[in-house]
Protein backbone atom coordinates (compact mmCIF):
# COMPACT_ATOMS: atom_id res chain seq x y z
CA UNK A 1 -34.76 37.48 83.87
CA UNK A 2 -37.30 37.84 81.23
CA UNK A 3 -36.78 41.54 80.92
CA UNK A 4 -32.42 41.27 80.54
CA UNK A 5 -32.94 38.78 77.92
CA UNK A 6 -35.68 40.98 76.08
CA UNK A 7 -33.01 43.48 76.35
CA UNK A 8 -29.93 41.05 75.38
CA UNK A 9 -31.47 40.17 72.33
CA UNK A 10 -32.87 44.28 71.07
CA UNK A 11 -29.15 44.98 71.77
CA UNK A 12 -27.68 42.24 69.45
CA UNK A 13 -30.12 42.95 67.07
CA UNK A 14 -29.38 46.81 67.32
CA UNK A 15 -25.50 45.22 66.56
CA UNK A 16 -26.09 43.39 64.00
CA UNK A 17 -28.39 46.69 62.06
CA UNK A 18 -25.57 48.60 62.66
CA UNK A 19 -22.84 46.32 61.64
CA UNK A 20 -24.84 45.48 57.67
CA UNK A 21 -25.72 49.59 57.39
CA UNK A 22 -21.62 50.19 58.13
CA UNK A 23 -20.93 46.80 55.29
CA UNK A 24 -23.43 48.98 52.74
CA UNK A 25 -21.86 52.33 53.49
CA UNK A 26 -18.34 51.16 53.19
CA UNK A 27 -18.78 49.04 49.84
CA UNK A 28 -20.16 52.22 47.96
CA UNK A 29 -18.48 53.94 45.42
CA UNK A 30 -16.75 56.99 46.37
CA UNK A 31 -18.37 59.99 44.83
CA UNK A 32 -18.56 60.46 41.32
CA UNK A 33 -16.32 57.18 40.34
CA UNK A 34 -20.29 55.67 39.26
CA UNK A 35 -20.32 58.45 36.70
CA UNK A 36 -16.84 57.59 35.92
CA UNK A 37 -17.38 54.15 34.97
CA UNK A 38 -20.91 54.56 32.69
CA UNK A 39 -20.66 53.54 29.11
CA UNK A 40 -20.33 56.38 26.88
CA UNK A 41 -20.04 56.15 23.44
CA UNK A 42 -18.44 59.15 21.92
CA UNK A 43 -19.06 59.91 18.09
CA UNK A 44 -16.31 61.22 16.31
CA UNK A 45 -16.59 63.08 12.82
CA UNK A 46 -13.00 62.97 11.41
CA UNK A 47 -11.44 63.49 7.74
CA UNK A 48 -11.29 60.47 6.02
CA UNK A 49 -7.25 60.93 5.85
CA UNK A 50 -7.21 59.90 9.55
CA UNK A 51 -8.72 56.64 8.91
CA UNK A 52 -5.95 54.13 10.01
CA UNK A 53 -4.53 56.68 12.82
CA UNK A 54 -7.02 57.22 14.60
CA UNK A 55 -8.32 53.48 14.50
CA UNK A 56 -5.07 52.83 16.09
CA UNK A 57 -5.65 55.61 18.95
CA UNK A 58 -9.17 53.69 19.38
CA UNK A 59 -7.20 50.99 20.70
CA UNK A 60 -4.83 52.77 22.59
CA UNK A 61 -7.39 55.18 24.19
CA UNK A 62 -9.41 52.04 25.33
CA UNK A 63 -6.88 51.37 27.61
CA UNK A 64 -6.80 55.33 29.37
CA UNK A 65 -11.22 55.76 29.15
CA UNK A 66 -12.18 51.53 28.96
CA UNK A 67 -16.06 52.83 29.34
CA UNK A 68 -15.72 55.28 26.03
CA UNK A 69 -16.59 53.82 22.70
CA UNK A 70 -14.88 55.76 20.03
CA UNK A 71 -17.60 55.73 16.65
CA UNK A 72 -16.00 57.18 14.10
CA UNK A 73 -17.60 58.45 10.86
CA UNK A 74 -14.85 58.80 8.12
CA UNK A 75 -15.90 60.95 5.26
CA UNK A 76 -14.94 64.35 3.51
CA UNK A 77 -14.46 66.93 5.19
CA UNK A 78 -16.91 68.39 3.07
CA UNK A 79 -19.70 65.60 3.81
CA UNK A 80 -19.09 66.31 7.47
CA UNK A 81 -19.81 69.38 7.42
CA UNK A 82 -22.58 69.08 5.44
CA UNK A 83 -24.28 66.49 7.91
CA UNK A 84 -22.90 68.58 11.21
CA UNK A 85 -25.43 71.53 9.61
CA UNK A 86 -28.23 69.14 9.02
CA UNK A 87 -28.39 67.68 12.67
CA UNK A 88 -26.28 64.47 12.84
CA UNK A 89 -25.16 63.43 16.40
CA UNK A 90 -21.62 64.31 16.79
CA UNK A 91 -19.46 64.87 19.52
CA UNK A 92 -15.85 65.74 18.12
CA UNK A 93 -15.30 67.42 14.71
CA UNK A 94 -11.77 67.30 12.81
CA UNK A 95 -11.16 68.57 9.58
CA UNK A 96 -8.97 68.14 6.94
CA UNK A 97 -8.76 72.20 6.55
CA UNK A 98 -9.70 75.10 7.95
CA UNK A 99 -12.34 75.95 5.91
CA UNK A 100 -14.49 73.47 7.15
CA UNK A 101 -14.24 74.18 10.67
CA UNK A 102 -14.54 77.99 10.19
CA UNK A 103 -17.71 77.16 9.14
CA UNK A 104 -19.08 76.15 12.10
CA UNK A 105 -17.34 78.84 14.42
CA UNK A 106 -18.85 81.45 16.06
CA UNK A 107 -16.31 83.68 16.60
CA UNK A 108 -16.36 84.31 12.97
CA UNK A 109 -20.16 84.81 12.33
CA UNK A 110 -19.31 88.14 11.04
CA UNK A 111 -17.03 87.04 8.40
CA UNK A 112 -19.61 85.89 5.74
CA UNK A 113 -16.65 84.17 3.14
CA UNK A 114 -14.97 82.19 6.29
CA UNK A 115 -18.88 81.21 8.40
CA UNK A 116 -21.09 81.80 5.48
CA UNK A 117 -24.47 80.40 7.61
CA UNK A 118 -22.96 82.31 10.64
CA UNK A 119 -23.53 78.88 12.83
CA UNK A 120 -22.19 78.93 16.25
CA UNK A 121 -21.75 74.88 16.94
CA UNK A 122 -18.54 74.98 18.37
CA UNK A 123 -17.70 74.81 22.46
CA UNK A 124 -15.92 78.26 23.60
CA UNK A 125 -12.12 77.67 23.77
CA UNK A 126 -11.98 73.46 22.51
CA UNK A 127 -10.85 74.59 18.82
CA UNK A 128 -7.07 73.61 18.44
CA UNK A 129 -5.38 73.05 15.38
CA UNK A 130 -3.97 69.78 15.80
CA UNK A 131 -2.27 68.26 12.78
CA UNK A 132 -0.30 69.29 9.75
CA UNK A 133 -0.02 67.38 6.83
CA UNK A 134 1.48 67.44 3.30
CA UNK A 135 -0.14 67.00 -0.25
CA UNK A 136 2.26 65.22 -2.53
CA UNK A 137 2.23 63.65 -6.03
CA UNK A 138 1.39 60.19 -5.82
CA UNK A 139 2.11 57.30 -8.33
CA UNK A 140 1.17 53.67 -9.06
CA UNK A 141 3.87 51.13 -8.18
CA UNK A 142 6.22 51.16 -11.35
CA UNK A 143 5.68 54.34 -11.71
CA UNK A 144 4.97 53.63 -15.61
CA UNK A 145 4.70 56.78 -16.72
CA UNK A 146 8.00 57.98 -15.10
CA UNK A 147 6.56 60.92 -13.46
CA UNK A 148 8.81 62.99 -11.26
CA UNK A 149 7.82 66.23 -10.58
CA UNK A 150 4.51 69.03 -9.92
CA UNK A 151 7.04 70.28 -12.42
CA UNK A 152 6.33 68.09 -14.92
CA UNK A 153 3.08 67.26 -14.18
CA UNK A 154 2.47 70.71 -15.33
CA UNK A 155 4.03 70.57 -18.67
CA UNK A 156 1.95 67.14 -19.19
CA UNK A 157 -0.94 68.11 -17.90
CA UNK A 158 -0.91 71.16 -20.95
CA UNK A 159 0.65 68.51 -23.16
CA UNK A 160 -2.69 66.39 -22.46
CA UNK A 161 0.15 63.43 -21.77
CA UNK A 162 -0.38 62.59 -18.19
CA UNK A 163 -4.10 61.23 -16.71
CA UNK A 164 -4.38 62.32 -13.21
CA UNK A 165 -6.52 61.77 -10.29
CA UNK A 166 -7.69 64.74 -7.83
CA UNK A 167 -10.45 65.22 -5.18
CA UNK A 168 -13.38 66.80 -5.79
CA UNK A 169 -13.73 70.86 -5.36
CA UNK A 170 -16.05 70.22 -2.40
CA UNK A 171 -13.18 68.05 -0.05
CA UNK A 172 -10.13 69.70 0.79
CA UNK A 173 -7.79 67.59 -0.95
CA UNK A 174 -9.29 68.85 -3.80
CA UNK A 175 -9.21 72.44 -3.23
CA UNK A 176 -5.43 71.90 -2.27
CA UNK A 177 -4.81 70.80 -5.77
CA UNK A 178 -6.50 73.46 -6.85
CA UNK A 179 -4.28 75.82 -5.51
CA UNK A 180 -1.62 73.73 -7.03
CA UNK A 181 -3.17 74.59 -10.53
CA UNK A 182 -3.61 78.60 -10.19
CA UNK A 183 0.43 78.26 -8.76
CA UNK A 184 1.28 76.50 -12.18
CA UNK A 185 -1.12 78.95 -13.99
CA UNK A 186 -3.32 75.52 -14.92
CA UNK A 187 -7.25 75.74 -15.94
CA UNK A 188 -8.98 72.89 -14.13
CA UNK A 189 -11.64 73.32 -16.39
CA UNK A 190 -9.90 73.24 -19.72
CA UNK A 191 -8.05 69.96 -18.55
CA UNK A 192 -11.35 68.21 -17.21
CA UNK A 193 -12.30 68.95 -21.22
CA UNK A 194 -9.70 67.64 -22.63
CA UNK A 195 -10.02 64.34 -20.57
CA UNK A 196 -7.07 64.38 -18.57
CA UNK A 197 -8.68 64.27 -15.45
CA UNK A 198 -10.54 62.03 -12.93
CA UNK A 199 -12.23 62.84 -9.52
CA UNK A 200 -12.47 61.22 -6.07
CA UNK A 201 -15.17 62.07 -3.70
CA UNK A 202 -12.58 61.91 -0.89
CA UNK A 203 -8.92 61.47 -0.62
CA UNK A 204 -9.65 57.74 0.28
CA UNK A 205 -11.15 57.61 -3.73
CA UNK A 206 -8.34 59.11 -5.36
CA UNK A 207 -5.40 57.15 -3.37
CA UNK A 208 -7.33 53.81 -4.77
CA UNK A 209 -7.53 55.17 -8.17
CA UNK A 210 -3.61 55.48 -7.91
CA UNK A 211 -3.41 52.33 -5.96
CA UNK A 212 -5.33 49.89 -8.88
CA UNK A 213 -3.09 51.98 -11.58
CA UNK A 214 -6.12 53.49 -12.98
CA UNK A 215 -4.27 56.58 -13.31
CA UNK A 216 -0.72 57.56 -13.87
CA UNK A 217 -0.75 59.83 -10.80
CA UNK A 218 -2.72 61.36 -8.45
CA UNK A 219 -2.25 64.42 -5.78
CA UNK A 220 -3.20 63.07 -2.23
CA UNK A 221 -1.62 63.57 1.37
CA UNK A 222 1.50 62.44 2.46
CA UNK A 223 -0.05 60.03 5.32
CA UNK A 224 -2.66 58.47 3.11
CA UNK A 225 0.59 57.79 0.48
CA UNK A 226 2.03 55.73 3.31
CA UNK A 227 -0.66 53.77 4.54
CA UNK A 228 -1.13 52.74 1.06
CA UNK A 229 2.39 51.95 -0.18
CA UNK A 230 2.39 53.99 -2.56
CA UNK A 231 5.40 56.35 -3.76
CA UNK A 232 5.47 60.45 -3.25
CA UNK A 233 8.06 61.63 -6.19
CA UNK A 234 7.18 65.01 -4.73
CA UNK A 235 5.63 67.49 -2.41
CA UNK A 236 3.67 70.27 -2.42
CA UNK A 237 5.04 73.71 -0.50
CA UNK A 238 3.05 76.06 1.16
CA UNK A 239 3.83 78.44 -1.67
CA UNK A 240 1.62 75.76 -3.76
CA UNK A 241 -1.29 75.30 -1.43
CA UNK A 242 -0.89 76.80 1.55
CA UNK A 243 -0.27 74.56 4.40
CA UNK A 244 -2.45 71.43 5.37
CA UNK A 245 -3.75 72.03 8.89
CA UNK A 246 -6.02 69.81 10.78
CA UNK A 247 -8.42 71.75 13.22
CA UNK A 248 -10.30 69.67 15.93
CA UNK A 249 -13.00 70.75 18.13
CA UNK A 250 -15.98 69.69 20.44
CA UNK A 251 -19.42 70.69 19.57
CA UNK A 252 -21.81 72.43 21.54
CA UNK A 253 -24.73 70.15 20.90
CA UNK A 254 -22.11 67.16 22.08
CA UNK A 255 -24.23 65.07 24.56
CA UNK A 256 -20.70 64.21 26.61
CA UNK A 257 -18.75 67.14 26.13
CA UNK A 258 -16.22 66.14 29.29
CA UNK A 259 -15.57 63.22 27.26
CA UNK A 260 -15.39 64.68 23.96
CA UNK A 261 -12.85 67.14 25.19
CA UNK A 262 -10.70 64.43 27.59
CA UNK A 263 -9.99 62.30 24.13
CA UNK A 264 -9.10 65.71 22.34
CA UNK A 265 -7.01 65.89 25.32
CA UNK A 266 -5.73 62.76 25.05
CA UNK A 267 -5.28 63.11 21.00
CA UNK A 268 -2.75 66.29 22.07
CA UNK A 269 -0.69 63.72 24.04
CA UNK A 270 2.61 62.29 23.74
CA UNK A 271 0.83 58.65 23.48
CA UNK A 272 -1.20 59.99 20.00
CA UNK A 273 1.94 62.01 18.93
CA UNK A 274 3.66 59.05 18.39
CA UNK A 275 1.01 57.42 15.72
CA UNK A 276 0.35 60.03 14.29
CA UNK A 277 4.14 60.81 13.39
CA UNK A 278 4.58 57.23 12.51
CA UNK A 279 2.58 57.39 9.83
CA UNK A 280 3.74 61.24 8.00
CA UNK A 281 1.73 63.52 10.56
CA UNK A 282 3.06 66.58 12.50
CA UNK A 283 1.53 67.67 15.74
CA UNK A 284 1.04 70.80 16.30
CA UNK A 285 0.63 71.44 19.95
């Protein structure tokens, strides 16, 4: 009698082990869903023209990855570069221009003008070009100075008539309007002389300058025009300037590349399309 319940009781026991290790095996994630869920927070270098989209994509993105944390870092193109070469954390690069980008990209380390350091920091095959944009002639609410034209910009620009803001040669807003000069047969050097010019370290700088009326006009891009309110009387062709392309890419030194490239991804969708067209952008792919 002793001896059955001995037994009774190791088999219940023996039940009972076997029913809490089937509990523990059942209530674990399936594979790869932990890795899933881990915070990540994914830095973001990105041309201070993007400011307001891609705060709005933050939002919307939260909804698709909820354990990425977009941190952006809105600067100059030029800036960005400049701290992508000196070692700054960052997973996802996009530029206002090429130029910028090239930089960084190996499969042009033997064209010294285009990758002058002949740095290899971009992931094989995650360069896209993602955006175009437009430069246009900007002016302060009024429009005071009854500006209409790059036409006539030019003529007041040599008549030393007009005071205009531009971005620095260093950001690509900047060099864009520098390409505007050399089409209008302008010296940029001659006008900065003769005081008819002002600078903005990034396109952010020079659409306040137009914003406060410090200036009569100022050349910016057509999205950062409509995020402040302000009026384009004209814009730019590619004959001008070229066009304005926006190249994005993942870096190889990107601590969560999967992630980095799954919100380029995501910034290629139909969901980002829509922002960024609602605010002047074209998407390119």
């Amino acid at each position: 009698m002793l001896g059955c319940a001995a037994a009774l009781a190791a088999g219940m026991l023996s039940g009972c082990g076997g029913a809490a290790s089937s509990s523990s095996a059942s209530s674990a994630p399936a594979a790869g869903s932990a890795a899933e869920s881990e915070p990540v927070e994914l830095v973001v270098f990105a041309a201070a023209s993007m400011t307001e989209t891609l705060e709005q994509i933050a939002g919307l993105y939260a909804e698709t990855a909820p354990n990425v944390s977009l941190v952006y870092n809105f600067a100059s193109s030029g800036d960005l570069l400049t701290q992508i070469k000196e070692g700054a954390d960052c997973d996802l690069f996009i530029s206002a221009a090429p130029k910028q980008m090239n930089a960084l990209d190996g499969t042009l380390m033997d064209d010294a003008e285009a990758n002058p350091d002949g740095l290899d920091l971009l992931a094989e095959g995650s360069r896209i070009d993602l955006l175009e944009n437009k430069v246009v002639l900007a002016v302060p609410e009024g429009n005071p100075k009854g500006i209409e034209s790059f036409d006539q910009l030019a003529e007041l620009l040599k008549a030393g008539e007009v005071f205009l803001a531009m971005g620095n040669s260093d950001v690509p807003v900047g060099q864009y309007t520098q390409k505007i000069f050399a089409y209008y047969g302008l010296d940029e050097e001659a006008l900065a002389q003769s005081g008819v010019l002002t600078y903005g370290s990034n396109v952010k700088e020079v659409t306040t300058q137009v914003s406060e009326a410090a200036v009569d006009c100022g050349i910016i891009y057509d999205t950062d025009a409509f995020s402040a309110g302000l009026a384009s009387v004209d814009e730019a062709t590619a004959e001008m300037c070229g066009q304005v392309i926006y190249p994005a890419a993942v870096l190889k030194t990107s601590a969560h590349p999967a992630e980095a490239q799954a919100f380029l991804d995501y910034l290629t969708g139909s969901e980002a399309a829509a922002v960024f067209e609602s605010v002047g952008f074209t998407p390119l792919t």
